[in-house]
C-alpha atoms as a PDB file:
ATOM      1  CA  UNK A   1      -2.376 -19.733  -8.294  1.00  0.00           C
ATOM      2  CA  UNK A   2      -3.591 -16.066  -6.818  1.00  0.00           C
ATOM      3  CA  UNK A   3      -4.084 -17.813  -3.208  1.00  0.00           C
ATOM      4  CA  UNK A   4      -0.993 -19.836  -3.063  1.00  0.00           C
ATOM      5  CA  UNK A   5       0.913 -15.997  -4.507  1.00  0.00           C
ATOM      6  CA  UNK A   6      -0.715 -14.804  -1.715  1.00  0.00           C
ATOM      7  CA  UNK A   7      -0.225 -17.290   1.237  1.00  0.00           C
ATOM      8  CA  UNK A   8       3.261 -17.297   0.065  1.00  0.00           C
ATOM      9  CA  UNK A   9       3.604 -13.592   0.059  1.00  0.00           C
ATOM     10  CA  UNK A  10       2.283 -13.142   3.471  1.00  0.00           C
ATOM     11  CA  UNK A  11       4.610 -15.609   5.131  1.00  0.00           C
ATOM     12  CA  UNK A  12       7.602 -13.729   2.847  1.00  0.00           C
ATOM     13  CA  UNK A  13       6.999 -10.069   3.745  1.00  0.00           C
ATOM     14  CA  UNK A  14       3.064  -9.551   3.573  1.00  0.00           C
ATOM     15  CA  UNK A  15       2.423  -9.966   7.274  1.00  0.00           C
ATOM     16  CA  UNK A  16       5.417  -7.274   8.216  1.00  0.00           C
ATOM     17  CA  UNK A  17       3.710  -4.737   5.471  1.00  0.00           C
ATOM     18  CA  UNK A  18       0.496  -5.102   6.600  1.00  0.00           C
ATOM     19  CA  UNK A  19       1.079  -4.707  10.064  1.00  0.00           C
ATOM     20  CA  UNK A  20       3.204  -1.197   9.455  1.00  0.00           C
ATOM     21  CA  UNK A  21      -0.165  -0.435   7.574  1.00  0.00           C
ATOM     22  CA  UNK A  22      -1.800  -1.171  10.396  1.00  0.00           C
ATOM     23  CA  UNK A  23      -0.017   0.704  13.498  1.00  0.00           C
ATOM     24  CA  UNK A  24       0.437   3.474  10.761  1.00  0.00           C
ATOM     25  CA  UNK A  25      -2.719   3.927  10.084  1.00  0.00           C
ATOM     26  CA  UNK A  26      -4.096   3.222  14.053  1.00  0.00           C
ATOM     27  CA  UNK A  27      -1.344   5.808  14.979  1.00  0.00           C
ATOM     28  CA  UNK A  28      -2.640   8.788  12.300  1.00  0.00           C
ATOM     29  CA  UNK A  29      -6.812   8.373  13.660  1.00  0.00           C
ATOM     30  CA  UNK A  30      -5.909   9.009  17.273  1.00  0.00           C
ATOM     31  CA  UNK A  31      -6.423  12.559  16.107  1.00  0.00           C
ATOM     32  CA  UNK A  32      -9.676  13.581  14.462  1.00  0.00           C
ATOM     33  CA  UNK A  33      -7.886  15.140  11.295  1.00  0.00           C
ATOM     34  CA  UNK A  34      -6.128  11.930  10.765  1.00  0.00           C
ATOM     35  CA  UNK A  35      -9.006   9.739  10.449  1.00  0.00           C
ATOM     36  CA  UNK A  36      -9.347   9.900   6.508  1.00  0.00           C
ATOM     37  CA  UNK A  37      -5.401   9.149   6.564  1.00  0.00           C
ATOM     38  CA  UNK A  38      -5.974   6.001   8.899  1.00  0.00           C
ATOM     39  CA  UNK A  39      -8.435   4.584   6.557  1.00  0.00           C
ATOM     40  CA  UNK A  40      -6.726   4.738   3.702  1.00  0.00           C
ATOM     41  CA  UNK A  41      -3.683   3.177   5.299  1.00  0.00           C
ATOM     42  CA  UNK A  42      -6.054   0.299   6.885  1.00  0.00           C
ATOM     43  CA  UNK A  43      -7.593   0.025   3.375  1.00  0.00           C
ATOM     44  CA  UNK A  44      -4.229  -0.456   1.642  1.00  0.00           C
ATOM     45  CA  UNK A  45      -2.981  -2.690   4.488  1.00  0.00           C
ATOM     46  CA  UNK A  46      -5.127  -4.722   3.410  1.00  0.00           C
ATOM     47  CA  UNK A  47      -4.076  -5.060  -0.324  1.00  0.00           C
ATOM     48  CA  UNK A  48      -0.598  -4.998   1.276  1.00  0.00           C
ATOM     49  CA  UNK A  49      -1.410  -8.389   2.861  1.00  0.00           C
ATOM     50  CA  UNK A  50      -3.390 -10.409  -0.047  1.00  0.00           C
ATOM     51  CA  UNK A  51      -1.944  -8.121  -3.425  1.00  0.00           C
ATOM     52  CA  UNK A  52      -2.251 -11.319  -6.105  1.00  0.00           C
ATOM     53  CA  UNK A  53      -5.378 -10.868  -7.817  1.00  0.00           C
ATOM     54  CA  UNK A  54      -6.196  -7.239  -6.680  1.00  0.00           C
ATOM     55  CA  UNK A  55      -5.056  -4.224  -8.810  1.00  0.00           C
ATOM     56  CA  UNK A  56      -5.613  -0.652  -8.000  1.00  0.00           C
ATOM     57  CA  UNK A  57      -7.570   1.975 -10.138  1.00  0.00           C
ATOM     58  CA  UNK A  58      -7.629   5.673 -10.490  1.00  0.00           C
ATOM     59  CA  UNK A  59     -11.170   6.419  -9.374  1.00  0.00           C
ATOM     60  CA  UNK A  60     -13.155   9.563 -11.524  1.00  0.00           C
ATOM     61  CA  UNK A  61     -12.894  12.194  -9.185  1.00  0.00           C
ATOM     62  CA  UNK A  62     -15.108  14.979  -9.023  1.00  0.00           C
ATOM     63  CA  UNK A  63     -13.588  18.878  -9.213  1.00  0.00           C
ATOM     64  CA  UNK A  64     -11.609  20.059  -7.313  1.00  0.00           C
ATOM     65  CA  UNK A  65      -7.828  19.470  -5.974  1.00  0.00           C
ATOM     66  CA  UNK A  66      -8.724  17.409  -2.219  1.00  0.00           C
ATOM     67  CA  UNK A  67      -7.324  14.303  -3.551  1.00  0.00           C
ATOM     68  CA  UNK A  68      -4.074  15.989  -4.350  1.00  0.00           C
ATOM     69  CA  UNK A  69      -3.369  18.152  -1.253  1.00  0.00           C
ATOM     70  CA  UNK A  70      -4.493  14.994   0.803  1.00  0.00           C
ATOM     71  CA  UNK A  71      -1.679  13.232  -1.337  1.00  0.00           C
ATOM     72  CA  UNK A  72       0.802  15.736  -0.059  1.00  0.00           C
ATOM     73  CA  UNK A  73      -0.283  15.715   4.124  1.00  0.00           C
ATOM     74  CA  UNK A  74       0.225  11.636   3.466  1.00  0.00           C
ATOM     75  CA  UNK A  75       3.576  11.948   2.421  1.00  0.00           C
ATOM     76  CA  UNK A  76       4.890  13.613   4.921  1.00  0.00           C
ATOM     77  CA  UNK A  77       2.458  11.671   7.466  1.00  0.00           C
ATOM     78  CA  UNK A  78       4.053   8.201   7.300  1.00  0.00           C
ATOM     79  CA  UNK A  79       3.561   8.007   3.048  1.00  0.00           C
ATOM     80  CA  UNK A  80       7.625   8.357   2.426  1.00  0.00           C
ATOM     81  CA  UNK A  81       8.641   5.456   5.313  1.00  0.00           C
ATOM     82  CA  UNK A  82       6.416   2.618   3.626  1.00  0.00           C
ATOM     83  CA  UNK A  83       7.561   3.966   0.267  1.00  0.00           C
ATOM     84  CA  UNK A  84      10.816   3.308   1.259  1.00  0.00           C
ATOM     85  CA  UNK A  85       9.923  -0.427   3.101  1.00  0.00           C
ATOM     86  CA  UNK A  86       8.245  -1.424  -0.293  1.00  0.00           C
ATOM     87  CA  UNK A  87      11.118  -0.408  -2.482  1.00  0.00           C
ATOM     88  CA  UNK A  88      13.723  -2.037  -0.178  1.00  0.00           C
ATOM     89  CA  UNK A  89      11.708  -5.801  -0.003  1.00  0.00           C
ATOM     90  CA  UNK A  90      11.466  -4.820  -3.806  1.00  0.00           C
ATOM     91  CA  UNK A  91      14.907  -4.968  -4.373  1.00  0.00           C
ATOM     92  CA  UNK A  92      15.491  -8.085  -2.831  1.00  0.00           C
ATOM     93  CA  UNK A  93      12.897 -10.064  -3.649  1.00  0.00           C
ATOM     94  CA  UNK A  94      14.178  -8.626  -7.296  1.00  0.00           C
ATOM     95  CA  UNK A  95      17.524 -10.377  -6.604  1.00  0.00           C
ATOM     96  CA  UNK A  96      16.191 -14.306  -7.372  1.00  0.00           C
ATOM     97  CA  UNK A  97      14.158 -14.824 -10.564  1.00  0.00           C
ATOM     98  CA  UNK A  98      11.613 -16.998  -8.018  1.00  0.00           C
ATOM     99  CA  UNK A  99      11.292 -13.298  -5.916  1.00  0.00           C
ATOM    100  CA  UNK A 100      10.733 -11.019  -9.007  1.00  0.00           C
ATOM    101  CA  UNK A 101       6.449 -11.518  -9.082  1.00  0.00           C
ATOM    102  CA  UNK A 102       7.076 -10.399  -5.431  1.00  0.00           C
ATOM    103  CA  UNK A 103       9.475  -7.636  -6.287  1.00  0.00           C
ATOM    104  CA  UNK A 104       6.795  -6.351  -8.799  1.00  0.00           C
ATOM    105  CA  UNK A 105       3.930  -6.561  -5.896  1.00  0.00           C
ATOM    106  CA  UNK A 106       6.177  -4.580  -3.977  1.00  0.00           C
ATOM    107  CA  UNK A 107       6.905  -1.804  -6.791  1.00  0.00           C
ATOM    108  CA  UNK A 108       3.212  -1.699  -7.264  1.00  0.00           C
ATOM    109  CA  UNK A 109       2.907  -0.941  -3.674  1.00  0.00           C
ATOM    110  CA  UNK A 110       5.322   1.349  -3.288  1.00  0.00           C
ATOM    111  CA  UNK A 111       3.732   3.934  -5.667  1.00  0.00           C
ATOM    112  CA  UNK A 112       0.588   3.534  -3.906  1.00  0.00           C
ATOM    113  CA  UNK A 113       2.373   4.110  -0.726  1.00  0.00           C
ATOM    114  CA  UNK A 114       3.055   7.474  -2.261  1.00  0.00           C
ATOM    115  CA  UNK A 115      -0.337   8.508  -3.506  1.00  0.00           C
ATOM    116  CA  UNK A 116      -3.504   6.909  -2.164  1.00  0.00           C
ATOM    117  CA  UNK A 117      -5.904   9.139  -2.790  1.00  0.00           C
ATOM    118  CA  UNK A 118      -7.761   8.978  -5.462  1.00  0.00           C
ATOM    119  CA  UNK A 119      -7.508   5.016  -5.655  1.00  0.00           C
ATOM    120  CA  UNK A 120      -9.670   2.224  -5.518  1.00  0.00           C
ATOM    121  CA  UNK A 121      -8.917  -1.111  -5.194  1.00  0.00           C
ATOM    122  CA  UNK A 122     -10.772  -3.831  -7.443  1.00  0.00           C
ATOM    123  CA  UNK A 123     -10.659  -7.167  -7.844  1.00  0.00           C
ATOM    124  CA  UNK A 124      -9.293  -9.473 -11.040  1.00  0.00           C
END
Protein backbone atom coordinates (compact mmCIF):
# COMPACT_ATOMS: atom_id res chain seq x y z
CA UNK A 1 0.00 0.00 0.00
CA UNK A 2 3.27 2.31 1.04
CA UNK A 3 4.43 2.21 -2.83
CA UNK A 4 1.17 2.81 -4.47
CA UNK A 5 0.83 6.05 -1.34
CA UNK A 6 3.86 6.93 -2.73
CA UNK A 7 3.63 6.68 -6.60
CA UNK A 8 0.42 8.40 -6.08
CA UNK A 9 1.85 11.13 -4.00
CA UNK A 10 4.57 11.93 -6.35
CA UNK A 11 2.37 12.34 -9.39
CA UNK A 12 -0.08 14.60 -6.82
CA UNK A 13 2.46 17.06 -5.39
CA UNK A 14 5.66 14.90 -4.48
CA UNK A 15 7.59 15.65 -7.64
CA UNK A 16 6.92 19.71 -7.23
CA UNK A 17 8.21 19.31 -3.35
CA UNK A 18 11.02 17.50 -4.09
CA UNK A 19 12.26 19.46 -6.74
CA UNK A 20 11.97 22.94 -4.50
CA UNK A 21 14.10 20.64 -2.13
CA UNK A 22 16.26 20.21 -4.65
CA UNK A 23 17.10 23.79 -6.31
CA UNK A 24 16.82 24.90 -2.56
CA UNK A 25 19.17 22.98 -1.37
CA UNK A 26 21.65 23.18 -4.83
CA UNK A 27 21.12 27.01 -4.44
CA UNK A 28 22.31 27.19 -0.41
CA UNK A 29 25.94 24.84 -1.25
CA UNK A 30 27.12 27.23 -3.93
CA UNK A 31 28.64 28.87 -0.89
CA UNK A 32 30.90 26.91 1.42
CA UNK A 33 28.85 27.86 4.67
CA UNK A 34 25.78 26.57 3.05
CA UNK A 35 26.86 23.16 2.41
CA UNK A 36 25.47 21.54 5.74
CA UNK A 37 22.10 23.51 4.79
CA UNK A 38 22.12 21.91 1.16
CA UNK A 39 22.35 18.51 2.55
CA UNK A 40 19.85 18.57 4.76
CA UNK A 41 17.48 20.02 2.20
CA UNK A 42 18.69 17.20 -0.44
CA UNK A 43 18.21 14.70 2.43
CA UNK A 44 14.63 15.80 3.16
CA UNK A 45 13.89 16.16 -0.58
CA UNK A 46 14.14 13.02 -0.60
CA UNK A 47 11.54 12.00 2.11
CA UNK A 48 9.58 14.83 0.43
CA UNK A 49 9.34 12.63 -2.70
CA UNK A 50 8.68 8.90 -1.25
CA UNK A 51 7.13 10.05 2.62
CA UNK A 52 4.73 6.65 3.01
CA UNK A 53 6.60 4.35 5.04
CA UNK A 54 9.40 6.75 6.28
CA UNK A 55 8.97 8.68 9.60
CA UNK A 56 11.39 11.08 11.05
CA UNK A 57 13.18 10.82 14.52
CA UNK A 58 14.77 13.17 16.92
CA UNK A 59 18.34 11.90 16.87
CA UNK A 60 20.37 11.97 20.65
CA UNK A 61 22.40 14.83 20.22
CA UNK A 62 25.47 15.41 21.95
CA UNK A 63 26.00 18.94 24.14
CA UNK A 64 25.84 21.71 23.04
CA UNK A 65 23.23 24.18 21.16
CA UNK A 66 24.62 23.67 17.04
CA UNK A 67 21.53 21.91 16.18
CA UNK A 68 19.44 24.77 17.40
CA UNK A 69 21.25 27.88 16.03
CA UNK A 70 21.57 25.82 12.70
CA UNK A 71 17.65 25.55 13.09
CA UNK A 72 17.44 29.29 13.18
CA UNK A 73 20.10 30.22 9.90
CA UNK A 74 17.54 27.51 8.05
CA UNK A 75 14.64 29.40 8.67
CA UNK A 76 15.48 32.32 7.43
CA UNK A 77 17.58 30.46 4.55
CA UNK A 78 14.68 29.03 2.51
CA UNK A 79 13.11 26.95 5.91
CA UNK A 80 9.86 29.48 6.13
CA UNK A 81 9.01 29.26 2.01
CA UNK A 82 8.68 25.29 2.02
CA UNK A 83 6.95 25.62 5.38
CA UNK A 84 4.56 27.58 3.81
CA UNK A 85 4.34 25.20 0.29
CA UNK A 86 3.70 22.16 2.68
CA UNK A 87 0.99 23.80 4.69
CA UNK A 88 -0.77 25.20 1.58
CA UNK A 89 -0.86 21.45 -0.47
CA UNK A 90 -1.89 20.50 3.20
CA UNK A 91 -4.86 22.33 3.17
CA UNK A 92 -6.07 21.16 0.06
CA UNK A 93 -5.33 17.88 -0.09
CA UNK A 94 -7.26 18.25 3.54
CA UNK A 95 -10.35 19.41 1.57
CA UNK A 96 -11.46 15.61 0.11
CA UNK A 97 -11.52 12.76 2.66
CA UNK A 98 -9.44 10.68 -0.35
CA UNK A 99 -6.57 13.81 0.10
CA UNK A 100 -6.44 13.82 3.98
CA UNK A 101 -3.39 10.78 4.27
CA UNK A 102 -1.77 13.34 1.87
CA UNK A 103 -2.73 16.39 3.85
CA UNK A 104 -1.16 14.62 6.95
CA UNK A 105 2.22 13.82 4.81
CA UNK A 106 2.24 17.30 4.12
CA UNK A 107 1.72 18.56 7.90
CA UNK A 108 4.41 16.15 8.79
CA UNK A 109 6.57 17.86 6.34
CA UNK A 110 5.92 21.07 7.05
CA UNK A 111 7.30 20.92 10.65
CA UNK A 112 10.32 19.37 9.36
CA UNK A 113 10.59 22.10 6.90
CA UNK A 114 10.94 24.22 9.98
CA UNK A 115 13.49 22.34 11.99
CA UNK A 116 15.79 19.79 10.37
CA UNK A 117 18.40 19.57 12.44
CA UNK A 118 18.59 17.28 14.74
CA UNK A 119 16.49 14.66 12.61
CA UNK A 120 16.94 11.47 11.16
CA UNK A 121 14.97 9.79 8.90
CA UNK A 122 14.17 5.92 9.40
CA UNK A 123 12.37 3.57 7.81
CA UNK A 124 8.86 1.61 8.92
Amino acid sequence: MKTLGNIVWLVFGGMMIGLEYLISGVAIMLTIIGIPFGLQALKFGMLAMWPFGSSVVKKEQAPGCINSVMNVLWFFIGGFPIFLTHVLWGVLFSITIIGIPFGKQHFKLAHIALVPFGREIVSN
